[in-house]
C-alpha atoms as a PDB file:
ATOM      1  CA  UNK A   1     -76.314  30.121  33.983  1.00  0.00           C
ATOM      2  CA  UNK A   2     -72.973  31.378  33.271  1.00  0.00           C
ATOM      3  CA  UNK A   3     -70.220  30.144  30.827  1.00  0.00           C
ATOM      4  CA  UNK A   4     -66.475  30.787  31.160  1.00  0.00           C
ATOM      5  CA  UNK A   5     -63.268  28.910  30.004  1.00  0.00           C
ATOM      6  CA  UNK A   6     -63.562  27.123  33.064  1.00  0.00           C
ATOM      7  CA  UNK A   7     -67.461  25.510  32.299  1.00  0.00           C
ATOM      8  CA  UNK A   8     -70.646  26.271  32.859  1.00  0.00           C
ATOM      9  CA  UNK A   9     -72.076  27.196  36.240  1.00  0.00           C
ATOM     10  CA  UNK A  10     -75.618  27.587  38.199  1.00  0.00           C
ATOM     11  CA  UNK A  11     -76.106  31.417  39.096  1.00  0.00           C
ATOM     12  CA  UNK A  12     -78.476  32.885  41.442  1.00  0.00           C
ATOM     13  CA  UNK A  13     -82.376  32.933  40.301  1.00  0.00           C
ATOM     14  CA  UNK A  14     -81.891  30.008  37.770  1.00  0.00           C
ATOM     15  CA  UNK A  15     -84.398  27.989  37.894  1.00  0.00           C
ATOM     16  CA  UNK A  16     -83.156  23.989  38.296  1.00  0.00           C
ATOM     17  CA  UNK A  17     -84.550  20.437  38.811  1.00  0.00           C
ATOM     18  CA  UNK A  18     -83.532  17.465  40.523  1.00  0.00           C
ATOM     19  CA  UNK A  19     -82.695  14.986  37.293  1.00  0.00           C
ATOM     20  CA  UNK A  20     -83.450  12.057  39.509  1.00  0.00           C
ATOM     21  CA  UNK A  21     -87.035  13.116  41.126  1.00  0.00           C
ATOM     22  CA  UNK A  22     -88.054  16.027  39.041  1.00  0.00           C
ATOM     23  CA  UNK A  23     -88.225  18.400  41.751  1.00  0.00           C
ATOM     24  CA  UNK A  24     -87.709  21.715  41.123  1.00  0.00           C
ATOM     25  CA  UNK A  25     -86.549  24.655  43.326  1.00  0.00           C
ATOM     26  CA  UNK A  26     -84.615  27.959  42.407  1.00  0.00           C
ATOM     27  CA  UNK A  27     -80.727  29.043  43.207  1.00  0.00           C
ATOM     28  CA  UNK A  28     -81.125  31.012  45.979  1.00  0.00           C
ATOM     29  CA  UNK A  29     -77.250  31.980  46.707  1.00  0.00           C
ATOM     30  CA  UNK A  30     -73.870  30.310  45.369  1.00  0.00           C
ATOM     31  CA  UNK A  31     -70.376  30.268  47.457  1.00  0.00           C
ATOM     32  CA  UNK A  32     -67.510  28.896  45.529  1.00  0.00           C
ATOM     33  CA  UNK A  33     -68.178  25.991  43.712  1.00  0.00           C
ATOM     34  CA  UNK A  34     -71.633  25.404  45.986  1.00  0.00           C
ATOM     35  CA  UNK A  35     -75.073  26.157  45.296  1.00  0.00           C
ATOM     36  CA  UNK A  36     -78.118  26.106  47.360  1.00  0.00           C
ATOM     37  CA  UNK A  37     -80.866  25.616  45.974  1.00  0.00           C
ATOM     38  CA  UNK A  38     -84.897  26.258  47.616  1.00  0.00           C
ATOM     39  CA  UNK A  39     -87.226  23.567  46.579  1.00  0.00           C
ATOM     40  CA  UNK A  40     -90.563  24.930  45.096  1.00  0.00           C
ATOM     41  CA  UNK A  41     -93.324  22.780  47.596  1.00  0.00           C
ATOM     42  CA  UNK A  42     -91.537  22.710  50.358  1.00  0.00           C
ATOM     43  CA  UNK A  43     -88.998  25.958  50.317  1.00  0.00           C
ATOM     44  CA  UNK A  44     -86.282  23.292  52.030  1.00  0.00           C
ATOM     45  CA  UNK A  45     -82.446  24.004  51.000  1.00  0.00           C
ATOM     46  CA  UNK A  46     -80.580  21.701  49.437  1.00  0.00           C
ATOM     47  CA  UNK A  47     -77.040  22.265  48.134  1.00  0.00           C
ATOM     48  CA  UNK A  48     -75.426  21.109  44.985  1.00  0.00           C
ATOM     49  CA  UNK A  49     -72.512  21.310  42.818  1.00  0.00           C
ATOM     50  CA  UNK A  50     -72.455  24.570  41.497  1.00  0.00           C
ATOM     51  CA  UNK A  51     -70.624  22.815  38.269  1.00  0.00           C
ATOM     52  CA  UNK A  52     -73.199  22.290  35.424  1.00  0.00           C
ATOM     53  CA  UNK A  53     -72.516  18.974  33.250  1.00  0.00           C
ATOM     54  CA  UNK A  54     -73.891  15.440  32.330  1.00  0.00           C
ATOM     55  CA  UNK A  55     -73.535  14.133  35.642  1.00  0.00           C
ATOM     56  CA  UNK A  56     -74.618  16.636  38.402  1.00  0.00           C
ATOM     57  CA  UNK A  57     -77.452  16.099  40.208  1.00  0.00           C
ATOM     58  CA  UNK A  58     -79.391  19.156  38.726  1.00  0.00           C
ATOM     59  CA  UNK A  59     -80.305  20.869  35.460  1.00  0.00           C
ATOM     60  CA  UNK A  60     -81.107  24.441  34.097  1.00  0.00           C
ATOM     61  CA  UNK A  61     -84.588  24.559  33.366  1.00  0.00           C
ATOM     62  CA  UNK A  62     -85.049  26.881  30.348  1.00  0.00           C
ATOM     63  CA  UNK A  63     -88.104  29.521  30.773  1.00  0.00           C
ATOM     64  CA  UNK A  64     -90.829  27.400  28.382  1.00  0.00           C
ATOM     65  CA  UNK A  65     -90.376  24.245  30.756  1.00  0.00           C
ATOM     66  CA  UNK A  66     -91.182  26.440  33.625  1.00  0.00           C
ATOM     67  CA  UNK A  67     -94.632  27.357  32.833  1.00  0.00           C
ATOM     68  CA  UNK A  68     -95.363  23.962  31.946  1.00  0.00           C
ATOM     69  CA  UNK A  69     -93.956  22.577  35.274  1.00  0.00           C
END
């Protein structure tokens, strides 16, 4: 994730899940304020809001949670 005066943003590699159905998937490229994102069990794309805050559709997941997941 990056952080800039402008707010915090999904990067490439970051590893995110679905806040409604718990998926996860990783960033696998970002254009603009877009990022697409390849779900773990089924390596479909999806694309997002590349703007991280309380109401996008996806969340950072820090490194602990991803072992666990």
């Amino acid at each position: 994730m990056e952080t800039n005066n402008d707010g915090t943003y999904f990067q490439e590699g970051d590893q995110v899940r679905i806040k409604l159905t718990g998926e996860q998937g990783s960033v696998n490229a970002t254009d603009g304020g877009v990022v697409y994102v390849v779900m773990d069990t089924t390596n479909e794309t999806r694309v997002f809001s590349a703007y991280s805050d309380k109401d996008s559709a996806i969340e950072f997941v820090p490194q602990a949670s991803k072992k666990q997941a």
